[in-house]
C-alpha atoms as a PDB file:
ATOM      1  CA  UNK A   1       4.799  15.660  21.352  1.00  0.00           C
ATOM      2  CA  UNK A   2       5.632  12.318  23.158  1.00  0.00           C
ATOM      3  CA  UNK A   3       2.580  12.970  25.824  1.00  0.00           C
ATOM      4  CA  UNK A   4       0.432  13.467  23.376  1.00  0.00           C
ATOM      5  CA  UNK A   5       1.838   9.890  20.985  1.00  0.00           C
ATOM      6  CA  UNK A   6       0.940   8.058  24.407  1.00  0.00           C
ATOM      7  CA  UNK A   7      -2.239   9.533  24.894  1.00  0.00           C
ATOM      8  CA  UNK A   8      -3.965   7.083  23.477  1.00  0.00           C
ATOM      9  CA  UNK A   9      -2.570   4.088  25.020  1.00  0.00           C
ATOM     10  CA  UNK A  10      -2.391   5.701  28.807  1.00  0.00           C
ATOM     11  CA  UNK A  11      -6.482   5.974  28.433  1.00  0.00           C
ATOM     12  CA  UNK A  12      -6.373   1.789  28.661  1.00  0.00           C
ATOM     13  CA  UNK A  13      -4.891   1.701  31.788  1.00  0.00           C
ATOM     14  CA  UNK A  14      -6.806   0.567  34.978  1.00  0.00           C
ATOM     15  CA  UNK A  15      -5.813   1.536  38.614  1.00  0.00           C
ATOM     16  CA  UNK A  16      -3.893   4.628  37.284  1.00  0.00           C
ATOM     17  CA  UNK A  17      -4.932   7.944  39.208  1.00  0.00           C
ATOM     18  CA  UNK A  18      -8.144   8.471  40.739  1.00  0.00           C
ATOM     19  CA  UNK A  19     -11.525   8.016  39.052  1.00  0.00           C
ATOM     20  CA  UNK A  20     -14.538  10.388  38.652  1.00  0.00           C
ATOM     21  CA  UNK A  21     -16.669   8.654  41.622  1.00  0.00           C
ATOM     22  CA  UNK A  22     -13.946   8.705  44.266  1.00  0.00           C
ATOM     23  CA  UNK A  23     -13.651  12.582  43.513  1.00  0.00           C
ATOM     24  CA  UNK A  24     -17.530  13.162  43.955  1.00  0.00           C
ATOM     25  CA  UNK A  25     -17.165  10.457  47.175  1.00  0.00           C
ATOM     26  CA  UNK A  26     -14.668  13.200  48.495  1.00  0.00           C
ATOM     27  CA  UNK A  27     -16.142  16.197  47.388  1.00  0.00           C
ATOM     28  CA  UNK A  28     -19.606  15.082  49.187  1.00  0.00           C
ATOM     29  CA  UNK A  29     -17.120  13.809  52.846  1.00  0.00           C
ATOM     30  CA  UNK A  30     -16.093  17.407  52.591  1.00  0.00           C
ATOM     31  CA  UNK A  31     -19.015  19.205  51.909  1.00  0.00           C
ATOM     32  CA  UNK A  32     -20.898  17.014  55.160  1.00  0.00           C
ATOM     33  CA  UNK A  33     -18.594  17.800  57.216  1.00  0.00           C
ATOM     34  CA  UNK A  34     -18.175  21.234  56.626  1.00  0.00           C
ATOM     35  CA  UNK A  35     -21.699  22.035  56.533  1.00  0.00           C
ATOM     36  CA  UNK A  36     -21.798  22.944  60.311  1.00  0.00           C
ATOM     37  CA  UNK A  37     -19.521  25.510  60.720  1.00  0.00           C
ATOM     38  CA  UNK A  38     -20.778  27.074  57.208  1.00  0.00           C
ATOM     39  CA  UNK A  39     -23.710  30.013  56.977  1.00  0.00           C
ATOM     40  CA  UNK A  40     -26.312  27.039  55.593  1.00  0.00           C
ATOM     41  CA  UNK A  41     -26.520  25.752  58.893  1.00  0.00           C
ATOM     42  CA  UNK A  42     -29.743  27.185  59.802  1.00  0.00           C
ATOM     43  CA  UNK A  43     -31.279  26.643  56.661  1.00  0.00           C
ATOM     44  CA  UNK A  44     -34.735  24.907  56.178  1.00  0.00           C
ATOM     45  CA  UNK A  45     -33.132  22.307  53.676  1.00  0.00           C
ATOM     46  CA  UNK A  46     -30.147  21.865  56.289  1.00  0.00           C
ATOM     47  CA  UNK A  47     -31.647  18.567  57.887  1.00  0.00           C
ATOM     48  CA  UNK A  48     -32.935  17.325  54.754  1.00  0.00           C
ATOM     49  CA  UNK A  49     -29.070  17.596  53.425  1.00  0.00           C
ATOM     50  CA  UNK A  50     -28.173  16.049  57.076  1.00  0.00           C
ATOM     51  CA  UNK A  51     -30.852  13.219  56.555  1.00  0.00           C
ATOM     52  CA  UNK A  52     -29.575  12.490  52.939  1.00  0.00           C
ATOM     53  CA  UNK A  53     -26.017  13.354  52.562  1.00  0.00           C
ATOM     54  CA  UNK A  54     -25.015   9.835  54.212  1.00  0.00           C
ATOM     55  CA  UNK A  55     -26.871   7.660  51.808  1.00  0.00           C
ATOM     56  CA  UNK A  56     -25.059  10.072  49.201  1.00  0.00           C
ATOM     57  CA  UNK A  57     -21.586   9.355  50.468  1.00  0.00           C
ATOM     58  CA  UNK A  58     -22.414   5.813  51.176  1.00  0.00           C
ATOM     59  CA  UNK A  59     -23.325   5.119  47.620  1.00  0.00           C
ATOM     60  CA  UNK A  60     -20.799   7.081  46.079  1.00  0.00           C
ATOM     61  CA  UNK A  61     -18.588   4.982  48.019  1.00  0.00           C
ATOM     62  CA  UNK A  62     -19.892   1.675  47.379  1.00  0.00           C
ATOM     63  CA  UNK A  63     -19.817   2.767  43.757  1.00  0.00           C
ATOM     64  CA  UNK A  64     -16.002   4.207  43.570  1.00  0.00           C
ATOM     65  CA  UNK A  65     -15.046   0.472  44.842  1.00  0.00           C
ATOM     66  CA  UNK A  66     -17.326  -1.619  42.471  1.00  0.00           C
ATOM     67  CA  UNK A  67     -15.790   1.055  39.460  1.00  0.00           C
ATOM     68  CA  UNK A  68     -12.245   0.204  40.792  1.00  0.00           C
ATOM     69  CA  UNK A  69     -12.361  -3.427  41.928  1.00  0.00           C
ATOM     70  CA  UNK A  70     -14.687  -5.061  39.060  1.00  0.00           C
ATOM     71  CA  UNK A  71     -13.209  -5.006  35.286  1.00  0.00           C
ATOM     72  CA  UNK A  72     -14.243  -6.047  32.070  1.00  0.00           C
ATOM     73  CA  UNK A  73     -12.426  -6.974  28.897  1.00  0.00           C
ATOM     74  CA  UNK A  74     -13.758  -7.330  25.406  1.00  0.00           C
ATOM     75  CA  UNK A  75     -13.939 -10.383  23.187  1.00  0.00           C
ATOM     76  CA  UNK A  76     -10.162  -8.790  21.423  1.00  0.00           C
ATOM     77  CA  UNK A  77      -9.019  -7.473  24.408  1.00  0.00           C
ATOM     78  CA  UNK A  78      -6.581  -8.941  27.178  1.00  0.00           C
ATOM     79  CA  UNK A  79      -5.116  -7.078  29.829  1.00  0.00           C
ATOM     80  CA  UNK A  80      -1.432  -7.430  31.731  1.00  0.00           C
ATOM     81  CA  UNK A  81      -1.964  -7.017  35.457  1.00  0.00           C
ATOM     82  CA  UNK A  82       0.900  -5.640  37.360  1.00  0.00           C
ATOM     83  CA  UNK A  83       0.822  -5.975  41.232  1.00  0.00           C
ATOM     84  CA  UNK A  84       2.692  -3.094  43.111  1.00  0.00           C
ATOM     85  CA  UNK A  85       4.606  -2.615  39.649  1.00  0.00           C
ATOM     86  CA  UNK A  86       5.417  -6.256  39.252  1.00  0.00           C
ATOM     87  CA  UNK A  87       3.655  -8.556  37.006  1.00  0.00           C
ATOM     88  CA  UNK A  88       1.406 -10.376  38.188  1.00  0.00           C
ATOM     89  CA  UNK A  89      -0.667 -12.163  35.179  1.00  0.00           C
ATOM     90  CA  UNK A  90      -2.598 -11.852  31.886  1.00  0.00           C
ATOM     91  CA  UNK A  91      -6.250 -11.370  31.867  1.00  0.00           C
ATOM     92  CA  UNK A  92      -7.819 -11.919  28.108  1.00  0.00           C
ATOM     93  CA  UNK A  93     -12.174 -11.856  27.828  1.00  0.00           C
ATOM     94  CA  UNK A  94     -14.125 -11.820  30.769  1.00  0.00           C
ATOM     95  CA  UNK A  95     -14.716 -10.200  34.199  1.00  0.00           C
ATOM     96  CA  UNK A  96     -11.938  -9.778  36.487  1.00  0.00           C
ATOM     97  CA  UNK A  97     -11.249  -7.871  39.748  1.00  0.00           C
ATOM     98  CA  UNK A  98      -8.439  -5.715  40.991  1.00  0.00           C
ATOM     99  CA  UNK A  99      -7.444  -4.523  43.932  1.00  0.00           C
ATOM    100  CA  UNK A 100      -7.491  -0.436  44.082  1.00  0.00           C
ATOM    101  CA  UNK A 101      -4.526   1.469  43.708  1.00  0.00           C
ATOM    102  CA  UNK A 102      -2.793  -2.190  44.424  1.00  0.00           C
ATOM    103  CA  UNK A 103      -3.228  -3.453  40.851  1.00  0.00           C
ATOM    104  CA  UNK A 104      -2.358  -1.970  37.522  1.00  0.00           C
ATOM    105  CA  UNK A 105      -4.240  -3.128  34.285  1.00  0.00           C
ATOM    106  CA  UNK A 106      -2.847  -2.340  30.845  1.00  0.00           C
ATOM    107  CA  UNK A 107      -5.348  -2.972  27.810  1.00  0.00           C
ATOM    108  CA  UNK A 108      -4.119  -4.138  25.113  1.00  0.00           C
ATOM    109  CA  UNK A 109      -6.282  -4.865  21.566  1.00  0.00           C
ATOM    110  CA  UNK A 110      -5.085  -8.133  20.052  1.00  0.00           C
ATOM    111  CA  UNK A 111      -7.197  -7.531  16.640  1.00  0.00           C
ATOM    112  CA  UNK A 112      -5.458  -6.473  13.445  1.00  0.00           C
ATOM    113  CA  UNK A 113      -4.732  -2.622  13.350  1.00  0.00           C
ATOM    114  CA  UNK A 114      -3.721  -0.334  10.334  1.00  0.00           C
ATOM    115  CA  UNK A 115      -1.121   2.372  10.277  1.00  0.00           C
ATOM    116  CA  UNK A 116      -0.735   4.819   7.700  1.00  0.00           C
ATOM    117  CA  UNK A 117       2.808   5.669   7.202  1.00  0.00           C
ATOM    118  CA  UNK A 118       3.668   9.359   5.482  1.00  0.00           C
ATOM    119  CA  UNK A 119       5.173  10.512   2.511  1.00  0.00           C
ATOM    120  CA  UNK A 120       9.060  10.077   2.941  1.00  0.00           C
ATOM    121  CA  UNK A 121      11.547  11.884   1.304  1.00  0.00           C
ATOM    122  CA  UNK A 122      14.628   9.460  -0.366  1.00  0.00           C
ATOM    123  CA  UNK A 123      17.229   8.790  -2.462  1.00  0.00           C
ATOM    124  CA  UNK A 124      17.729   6.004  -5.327  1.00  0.00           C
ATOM    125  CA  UNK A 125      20.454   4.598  -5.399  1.00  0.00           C
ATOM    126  CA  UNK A 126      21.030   6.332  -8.922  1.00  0.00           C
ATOM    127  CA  UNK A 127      20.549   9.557  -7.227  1.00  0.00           C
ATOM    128  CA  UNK A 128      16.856  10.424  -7.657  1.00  0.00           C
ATOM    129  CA  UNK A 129      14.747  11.799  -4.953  1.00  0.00           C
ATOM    130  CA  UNK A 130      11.328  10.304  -4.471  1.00  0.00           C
ATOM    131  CA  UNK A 131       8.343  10.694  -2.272  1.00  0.00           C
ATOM    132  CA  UNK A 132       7.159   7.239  -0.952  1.00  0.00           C
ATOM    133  CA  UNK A 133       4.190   6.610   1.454  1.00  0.00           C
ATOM    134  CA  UNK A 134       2.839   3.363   2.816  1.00  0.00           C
ATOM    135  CA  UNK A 135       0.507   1.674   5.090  1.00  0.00           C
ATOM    136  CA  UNK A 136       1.174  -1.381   7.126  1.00  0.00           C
ATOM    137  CA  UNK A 137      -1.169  -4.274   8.700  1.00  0.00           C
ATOM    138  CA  UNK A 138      -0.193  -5.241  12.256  1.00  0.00           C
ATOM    139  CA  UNK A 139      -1.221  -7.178  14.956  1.00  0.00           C
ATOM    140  CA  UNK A 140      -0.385  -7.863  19.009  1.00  0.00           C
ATOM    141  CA  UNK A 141       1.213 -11.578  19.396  1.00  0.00           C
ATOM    142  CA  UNK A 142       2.176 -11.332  22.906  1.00  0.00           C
ATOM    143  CA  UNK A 143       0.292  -9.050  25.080  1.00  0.00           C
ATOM    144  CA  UNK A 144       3.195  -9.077  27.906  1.00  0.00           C
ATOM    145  CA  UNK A 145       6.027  -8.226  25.395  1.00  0.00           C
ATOM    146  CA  UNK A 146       3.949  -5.194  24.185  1.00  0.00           C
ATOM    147  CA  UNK A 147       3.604  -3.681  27.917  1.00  0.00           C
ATOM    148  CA  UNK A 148       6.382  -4.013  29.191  1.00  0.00           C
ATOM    149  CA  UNK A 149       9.340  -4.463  26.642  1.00  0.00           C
ATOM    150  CA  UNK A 150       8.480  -1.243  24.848  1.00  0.00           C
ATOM    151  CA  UNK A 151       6.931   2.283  26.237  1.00  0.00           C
ATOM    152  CA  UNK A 152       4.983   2.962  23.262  1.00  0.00           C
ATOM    153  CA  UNK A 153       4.592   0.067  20.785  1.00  0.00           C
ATOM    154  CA  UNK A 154       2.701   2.477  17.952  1.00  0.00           C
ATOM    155  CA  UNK A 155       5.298   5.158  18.102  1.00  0.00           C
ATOM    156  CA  UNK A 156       7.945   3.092  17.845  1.00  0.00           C
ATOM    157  CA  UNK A 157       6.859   0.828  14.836  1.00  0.00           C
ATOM    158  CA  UNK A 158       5.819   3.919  12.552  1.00  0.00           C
ATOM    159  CA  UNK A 159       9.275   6.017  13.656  1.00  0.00           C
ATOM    160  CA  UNK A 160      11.244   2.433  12.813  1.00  0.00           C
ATOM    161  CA  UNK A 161       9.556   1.755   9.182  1.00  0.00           C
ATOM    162  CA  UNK A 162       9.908   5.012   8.654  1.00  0.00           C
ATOM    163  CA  UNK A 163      13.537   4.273   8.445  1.00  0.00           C
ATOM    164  CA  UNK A 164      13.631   1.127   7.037  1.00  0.00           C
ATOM    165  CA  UNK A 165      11.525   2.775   4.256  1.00  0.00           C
ATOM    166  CA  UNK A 166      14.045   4.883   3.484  1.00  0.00           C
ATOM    167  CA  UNK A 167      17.174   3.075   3.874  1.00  0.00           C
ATOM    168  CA  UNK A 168      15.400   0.052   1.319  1.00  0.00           C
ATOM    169  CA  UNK A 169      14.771   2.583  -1.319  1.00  0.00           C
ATOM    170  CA  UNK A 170      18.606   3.985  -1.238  1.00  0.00           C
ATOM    171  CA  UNK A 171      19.615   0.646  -2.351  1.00  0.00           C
ATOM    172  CA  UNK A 172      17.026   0.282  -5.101  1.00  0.00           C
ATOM    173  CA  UNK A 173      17.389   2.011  -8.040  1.00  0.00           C
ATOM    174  CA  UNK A 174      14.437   3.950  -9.840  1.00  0.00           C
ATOM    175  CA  UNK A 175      13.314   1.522 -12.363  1.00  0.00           C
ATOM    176  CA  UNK A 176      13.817  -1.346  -9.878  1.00  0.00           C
ATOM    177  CA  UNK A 177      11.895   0.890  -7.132  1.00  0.00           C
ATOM    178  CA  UNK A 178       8.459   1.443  -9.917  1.00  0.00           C
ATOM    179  CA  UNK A 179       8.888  -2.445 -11.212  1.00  0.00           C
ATOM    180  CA  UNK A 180       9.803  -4.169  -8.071  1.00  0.00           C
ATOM    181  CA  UNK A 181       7.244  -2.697  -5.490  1.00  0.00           C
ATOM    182  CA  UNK A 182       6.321  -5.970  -4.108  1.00  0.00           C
ATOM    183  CA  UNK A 183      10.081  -6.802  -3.433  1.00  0.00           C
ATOM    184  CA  UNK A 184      10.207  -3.465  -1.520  1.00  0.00           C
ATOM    185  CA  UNK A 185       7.290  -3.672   0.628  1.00  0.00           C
ATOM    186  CA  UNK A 186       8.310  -7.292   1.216  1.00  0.00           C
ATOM    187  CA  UNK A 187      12.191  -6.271   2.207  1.00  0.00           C
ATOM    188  CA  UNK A 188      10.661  -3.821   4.585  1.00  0.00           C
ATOM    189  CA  UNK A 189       8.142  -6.004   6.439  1.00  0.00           C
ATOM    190  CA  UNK A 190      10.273  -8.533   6.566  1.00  0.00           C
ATOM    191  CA  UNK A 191      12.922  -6.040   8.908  1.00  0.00           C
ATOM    192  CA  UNK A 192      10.291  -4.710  10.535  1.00  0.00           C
ATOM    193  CA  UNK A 193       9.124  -7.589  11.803  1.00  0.00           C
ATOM    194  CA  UNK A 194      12.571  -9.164  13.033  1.00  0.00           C
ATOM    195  CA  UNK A 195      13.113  -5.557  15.085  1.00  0.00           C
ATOM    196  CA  UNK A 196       9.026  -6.086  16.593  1.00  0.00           C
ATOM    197  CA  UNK A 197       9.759  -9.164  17.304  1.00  0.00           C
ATOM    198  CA  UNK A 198      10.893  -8.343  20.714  1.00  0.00           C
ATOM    199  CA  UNK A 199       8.005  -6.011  21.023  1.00  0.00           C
ATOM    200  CA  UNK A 200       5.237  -8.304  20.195  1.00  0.00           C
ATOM    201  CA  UNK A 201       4.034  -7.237  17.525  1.00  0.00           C
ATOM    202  CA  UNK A 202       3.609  -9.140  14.372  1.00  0.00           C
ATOM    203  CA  UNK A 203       3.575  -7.524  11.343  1.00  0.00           C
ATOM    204  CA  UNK A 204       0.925  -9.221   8.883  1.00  0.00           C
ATOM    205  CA  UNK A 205       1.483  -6.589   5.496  1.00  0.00           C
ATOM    206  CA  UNK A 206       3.551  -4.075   4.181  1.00  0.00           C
ATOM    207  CA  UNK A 207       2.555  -2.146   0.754  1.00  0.00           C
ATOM    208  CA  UNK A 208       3.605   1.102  -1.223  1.00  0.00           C
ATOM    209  CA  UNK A 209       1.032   3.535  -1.633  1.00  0.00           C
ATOM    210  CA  UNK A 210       2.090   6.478  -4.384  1.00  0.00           C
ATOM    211  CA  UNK A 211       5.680   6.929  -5.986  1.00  0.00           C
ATOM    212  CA  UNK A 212       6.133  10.396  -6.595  1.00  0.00           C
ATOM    213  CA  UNK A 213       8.783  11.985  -8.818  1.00  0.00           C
ATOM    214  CA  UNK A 214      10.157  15.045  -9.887  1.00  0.00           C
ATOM    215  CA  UNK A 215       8.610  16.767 -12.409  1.00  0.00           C
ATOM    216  CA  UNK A 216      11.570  16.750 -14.697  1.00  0.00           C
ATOM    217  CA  UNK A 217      12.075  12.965 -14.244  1.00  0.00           C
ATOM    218  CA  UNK A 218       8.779  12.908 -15.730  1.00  0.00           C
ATOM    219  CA  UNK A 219       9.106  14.668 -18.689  1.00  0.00           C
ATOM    220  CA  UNK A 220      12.375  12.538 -19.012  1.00  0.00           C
ATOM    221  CA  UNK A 221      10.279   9.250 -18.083  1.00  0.00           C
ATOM    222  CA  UNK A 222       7.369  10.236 -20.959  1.00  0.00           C
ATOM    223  CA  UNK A 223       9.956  11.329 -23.615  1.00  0.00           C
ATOM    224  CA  UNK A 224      11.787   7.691 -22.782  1.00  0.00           C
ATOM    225  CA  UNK A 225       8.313   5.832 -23.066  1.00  0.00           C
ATOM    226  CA  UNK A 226       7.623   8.016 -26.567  1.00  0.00           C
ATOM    227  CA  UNK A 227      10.825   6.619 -27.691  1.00  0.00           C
ATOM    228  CA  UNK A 228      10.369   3.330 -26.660  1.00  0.00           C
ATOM    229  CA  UNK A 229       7.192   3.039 -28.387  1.00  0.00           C
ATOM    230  CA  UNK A 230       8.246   4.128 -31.541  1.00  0.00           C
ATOM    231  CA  UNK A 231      11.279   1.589 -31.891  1.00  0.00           C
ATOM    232  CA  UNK A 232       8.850  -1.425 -30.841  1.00  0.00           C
ATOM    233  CA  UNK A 233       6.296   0.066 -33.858  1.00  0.00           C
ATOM    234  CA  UNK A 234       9.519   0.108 -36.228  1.00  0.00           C
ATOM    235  CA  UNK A 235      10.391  -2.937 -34.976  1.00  0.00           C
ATOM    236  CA  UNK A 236       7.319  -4.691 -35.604  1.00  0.00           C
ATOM    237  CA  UNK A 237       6.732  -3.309 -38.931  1.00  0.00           C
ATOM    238  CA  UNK A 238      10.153  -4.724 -39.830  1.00  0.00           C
ATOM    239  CA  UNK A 239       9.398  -7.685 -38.735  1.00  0.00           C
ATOM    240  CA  UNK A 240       5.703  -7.638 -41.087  1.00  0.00           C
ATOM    241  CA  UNK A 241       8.020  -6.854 -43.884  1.00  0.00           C
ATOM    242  CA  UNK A 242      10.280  -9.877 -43.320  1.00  0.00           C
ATOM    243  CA  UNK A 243       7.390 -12.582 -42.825  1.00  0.00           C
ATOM    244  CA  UNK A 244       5.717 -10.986 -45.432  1.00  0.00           C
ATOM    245  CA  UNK A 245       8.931 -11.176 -48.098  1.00  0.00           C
ATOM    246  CA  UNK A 246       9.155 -14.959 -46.578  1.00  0.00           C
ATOM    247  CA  UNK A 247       5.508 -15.648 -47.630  1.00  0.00           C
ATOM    248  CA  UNK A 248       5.639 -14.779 -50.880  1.00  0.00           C
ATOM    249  CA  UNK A 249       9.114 -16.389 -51.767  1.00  0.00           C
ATOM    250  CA  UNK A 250       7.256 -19.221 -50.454  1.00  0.00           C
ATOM    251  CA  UNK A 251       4.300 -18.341 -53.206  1.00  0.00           C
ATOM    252  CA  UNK A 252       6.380 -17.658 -56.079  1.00  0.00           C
ATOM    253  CA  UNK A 253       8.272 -21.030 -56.007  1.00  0.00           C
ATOM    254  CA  UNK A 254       4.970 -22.763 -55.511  1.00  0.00           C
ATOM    255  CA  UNK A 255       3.732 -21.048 -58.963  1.00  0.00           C
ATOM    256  CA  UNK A 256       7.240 -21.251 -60.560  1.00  0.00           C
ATOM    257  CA  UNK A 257       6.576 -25.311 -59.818  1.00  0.00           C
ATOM    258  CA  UNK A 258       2.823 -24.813 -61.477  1.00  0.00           C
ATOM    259  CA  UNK A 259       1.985 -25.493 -65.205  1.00  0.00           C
ATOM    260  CA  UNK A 260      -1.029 -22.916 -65.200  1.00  0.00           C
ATOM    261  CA  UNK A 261      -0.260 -21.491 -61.910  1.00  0.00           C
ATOM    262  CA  UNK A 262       0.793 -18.446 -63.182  1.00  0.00           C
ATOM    263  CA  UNK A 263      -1.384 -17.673 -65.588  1.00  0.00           C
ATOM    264  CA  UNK A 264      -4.197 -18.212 -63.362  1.00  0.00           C
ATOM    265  CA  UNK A 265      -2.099 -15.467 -60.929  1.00  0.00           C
ATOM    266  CA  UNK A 266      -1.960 -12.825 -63.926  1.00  0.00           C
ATOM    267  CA  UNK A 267      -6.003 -13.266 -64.988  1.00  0.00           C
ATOM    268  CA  UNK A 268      -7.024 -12.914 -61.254  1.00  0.00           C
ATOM    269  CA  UNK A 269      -4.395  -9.661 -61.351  1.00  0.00           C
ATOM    270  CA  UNK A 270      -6.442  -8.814 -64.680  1.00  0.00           C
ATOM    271  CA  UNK A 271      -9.819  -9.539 -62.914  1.00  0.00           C
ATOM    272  CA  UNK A 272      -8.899  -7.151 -59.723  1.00  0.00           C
ATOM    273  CA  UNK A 273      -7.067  -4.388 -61.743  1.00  0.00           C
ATOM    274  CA  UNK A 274     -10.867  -4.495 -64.356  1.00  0.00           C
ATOM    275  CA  UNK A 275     -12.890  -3.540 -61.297  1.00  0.00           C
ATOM    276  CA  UNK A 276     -12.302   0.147 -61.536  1.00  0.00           C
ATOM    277  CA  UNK A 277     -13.738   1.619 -64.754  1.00  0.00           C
ATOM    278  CA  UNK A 278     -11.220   4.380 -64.629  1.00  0.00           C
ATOM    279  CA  UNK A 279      -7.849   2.161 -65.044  1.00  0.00           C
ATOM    280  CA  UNK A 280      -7.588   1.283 -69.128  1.00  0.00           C
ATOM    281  CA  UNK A 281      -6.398  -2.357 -69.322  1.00  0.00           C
ATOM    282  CA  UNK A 282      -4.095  -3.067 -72.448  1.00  0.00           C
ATOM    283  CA  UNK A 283      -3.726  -6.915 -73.311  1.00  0.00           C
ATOM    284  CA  UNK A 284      -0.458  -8.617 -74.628  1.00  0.00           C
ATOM    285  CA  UNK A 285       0.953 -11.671 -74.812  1.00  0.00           C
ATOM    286  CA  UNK A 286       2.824 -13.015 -71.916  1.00  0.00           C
ATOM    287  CA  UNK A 287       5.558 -13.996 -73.742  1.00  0.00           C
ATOM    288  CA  UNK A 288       6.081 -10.706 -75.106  1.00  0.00           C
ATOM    289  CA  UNK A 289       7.105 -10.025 -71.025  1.00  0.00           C
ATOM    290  CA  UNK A 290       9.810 -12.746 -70.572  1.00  0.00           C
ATOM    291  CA  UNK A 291      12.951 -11.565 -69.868  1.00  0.00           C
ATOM    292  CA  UNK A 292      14.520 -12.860 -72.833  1.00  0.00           C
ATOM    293  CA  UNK A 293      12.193 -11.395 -74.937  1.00  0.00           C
ATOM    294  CA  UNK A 294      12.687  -7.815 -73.137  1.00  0.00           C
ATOM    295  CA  UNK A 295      16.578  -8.243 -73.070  1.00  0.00           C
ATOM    296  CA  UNK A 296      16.484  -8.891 -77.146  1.00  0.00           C
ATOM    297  CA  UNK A 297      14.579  -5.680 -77.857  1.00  0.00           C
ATOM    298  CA  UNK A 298      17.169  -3.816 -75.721  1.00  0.00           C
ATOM    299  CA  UNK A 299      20.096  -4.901 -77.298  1.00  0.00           C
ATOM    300  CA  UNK A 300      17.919  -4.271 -80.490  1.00  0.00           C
ATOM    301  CA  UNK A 301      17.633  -0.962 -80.026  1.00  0.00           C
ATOM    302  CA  UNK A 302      20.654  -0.064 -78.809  1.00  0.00           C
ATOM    303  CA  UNK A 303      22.604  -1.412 -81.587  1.00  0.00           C
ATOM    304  CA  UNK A 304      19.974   0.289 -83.975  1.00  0.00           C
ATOM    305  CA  UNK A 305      21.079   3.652 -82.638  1.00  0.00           C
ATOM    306  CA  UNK A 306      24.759   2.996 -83.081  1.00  0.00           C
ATOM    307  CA  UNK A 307      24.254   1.996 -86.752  1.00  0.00           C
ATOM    308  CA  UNK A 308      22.150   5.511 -87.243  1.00  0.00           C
END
């Protein structure tokens, strides 16, 4: 699994094994020189391969060298030469030589790269396991640090957020975890990035991707929000009720201050109730309604009763 992780980064390295043209240069030295003592000797096309096999060689040789010698990099590239294993120097954009199977190029690409990061299994720190996956923004700061400080730069970074990951999220607890995902991803960059340090690698952006839960947490999570909603709509009728008491305490002691104030109130009252045809409107005096008026006829009748 390792060999293939490195796969990717042992196909930018120059000077390392032997390339396509110096196999066909050998092949062809072979085949020349073997052609004598093989059964195609006497065959008609036998001096024509004679006549033409040296040119062959010749340029297969001349181009194995140019292929080996003569480098390029691209505008984001830079390369770390090593010279019999040692360093030797950086080459960034541009032509270069090397000297075969002397020098050593690694390629690095100094632009900004993504990496997907996988779901990860954790634990809040209230005890509720949660899927988490993430992608991270990173880029190559020092091209020497990444060659030859660390084997495999990618590998490493995704094994060590992976970790980090889920070490930050067993000290978060759930709520904190779904309210405070910026904090998270910005805890975890920010220890990343002190361990690549070394590496040289600079990570630019950390963020969380999906949260997944349990299905039971949920049900529990949808039954809390149900709850919660209802006590904010109780709560805010209550508090429609109160200002609305409030307002008309305020309106009563206005008209309780008013000469004609409240009659004026009761005629509009007799004006809205006289829009529906159905409702039968009986007219009395409005004295007839005072309270001492009303607490007379009580007593009236009460003590009219006790003398029957």
């Amino acid at each position: 699994m390792s060999f293939l992780k490195s796969t990717r980064l042992d196909r930018n390295v120059y000077g390392k094994g032997v390339s396509f043209y110096w196999i066909l240069f050998i092949i062809a030295s072979i085949a020349w020189i073997a052609l004598p003592s093989s059964g195609l000797s006497h065959s008609v096309y036998t001096p024509i391969i004679r006549y033409w096999a040296p040119f062959v060689i010749g340029f297969l040789l001349i181009l194995s060298v140019i292929t080996s010698v003569i480098k390029v990099n691209k505008q984001w590239e830079e390369a770390v030469i090593l010279r019999l294993g040692k360093y030797n120097r950086i080459r960034k954009e541009g032509l270069y030589l090397l000297i075969p199977y002397i020098d050593r190029a690694y390629i690095r690409d100094i632009r900004t790269h993504t990496m997907d990061i996988p779901h990860q299994k954790a634990i809040t720190r209230d005890n509720i396991s949660v899927d988490v996956d993430a992608v991270m923004w990173y880029k190559i700061s020092d091209t020497n640090k990444s060659v030859l400080n660390i084997e495999n730069f990618e590998f490493s970074i995704r094994e060590f957020t992976k970790t980090t990951l889920r070490n930050v999220i067993g000290h978060k607890e759930l709520d904190e975890l779904l309210t405070e995902r910026e904090d998270v991803a910005f805890t975890v960059k920010d220890l990343v990035e002190h361990a690549s340090e070394e590496w040289g690698i600079d990570i630019e952006r950390v963020e969380l991707q999906d949260i997944i839960l349990p299905d039971n947490m949920k049900r529990v999570m949808a039954r809390q929000a149900e709850a919660e909603r209802e006590r904010r709509a109780v709560v805010i009728k209550a508090e429609g009720e109160l200002q609305a008491s409030a307002k008309l305490m305020e309106a009563s002691l206005k008209l309780e201050g008013s000469r004609y104030g409240y009659a004026l109130r009761v005629l509009s009252t007799i004006s809205d109730v006289s829009q529906d045809a159905s409702n039968t409107v009986i007219f009395v005096p409005a004295e007839a309604l005072s309270p001492e008026l009303l607490a007379a006829g009580i007593a009236a009748k009460a003590t009219s009763k006790k003398s029957s």
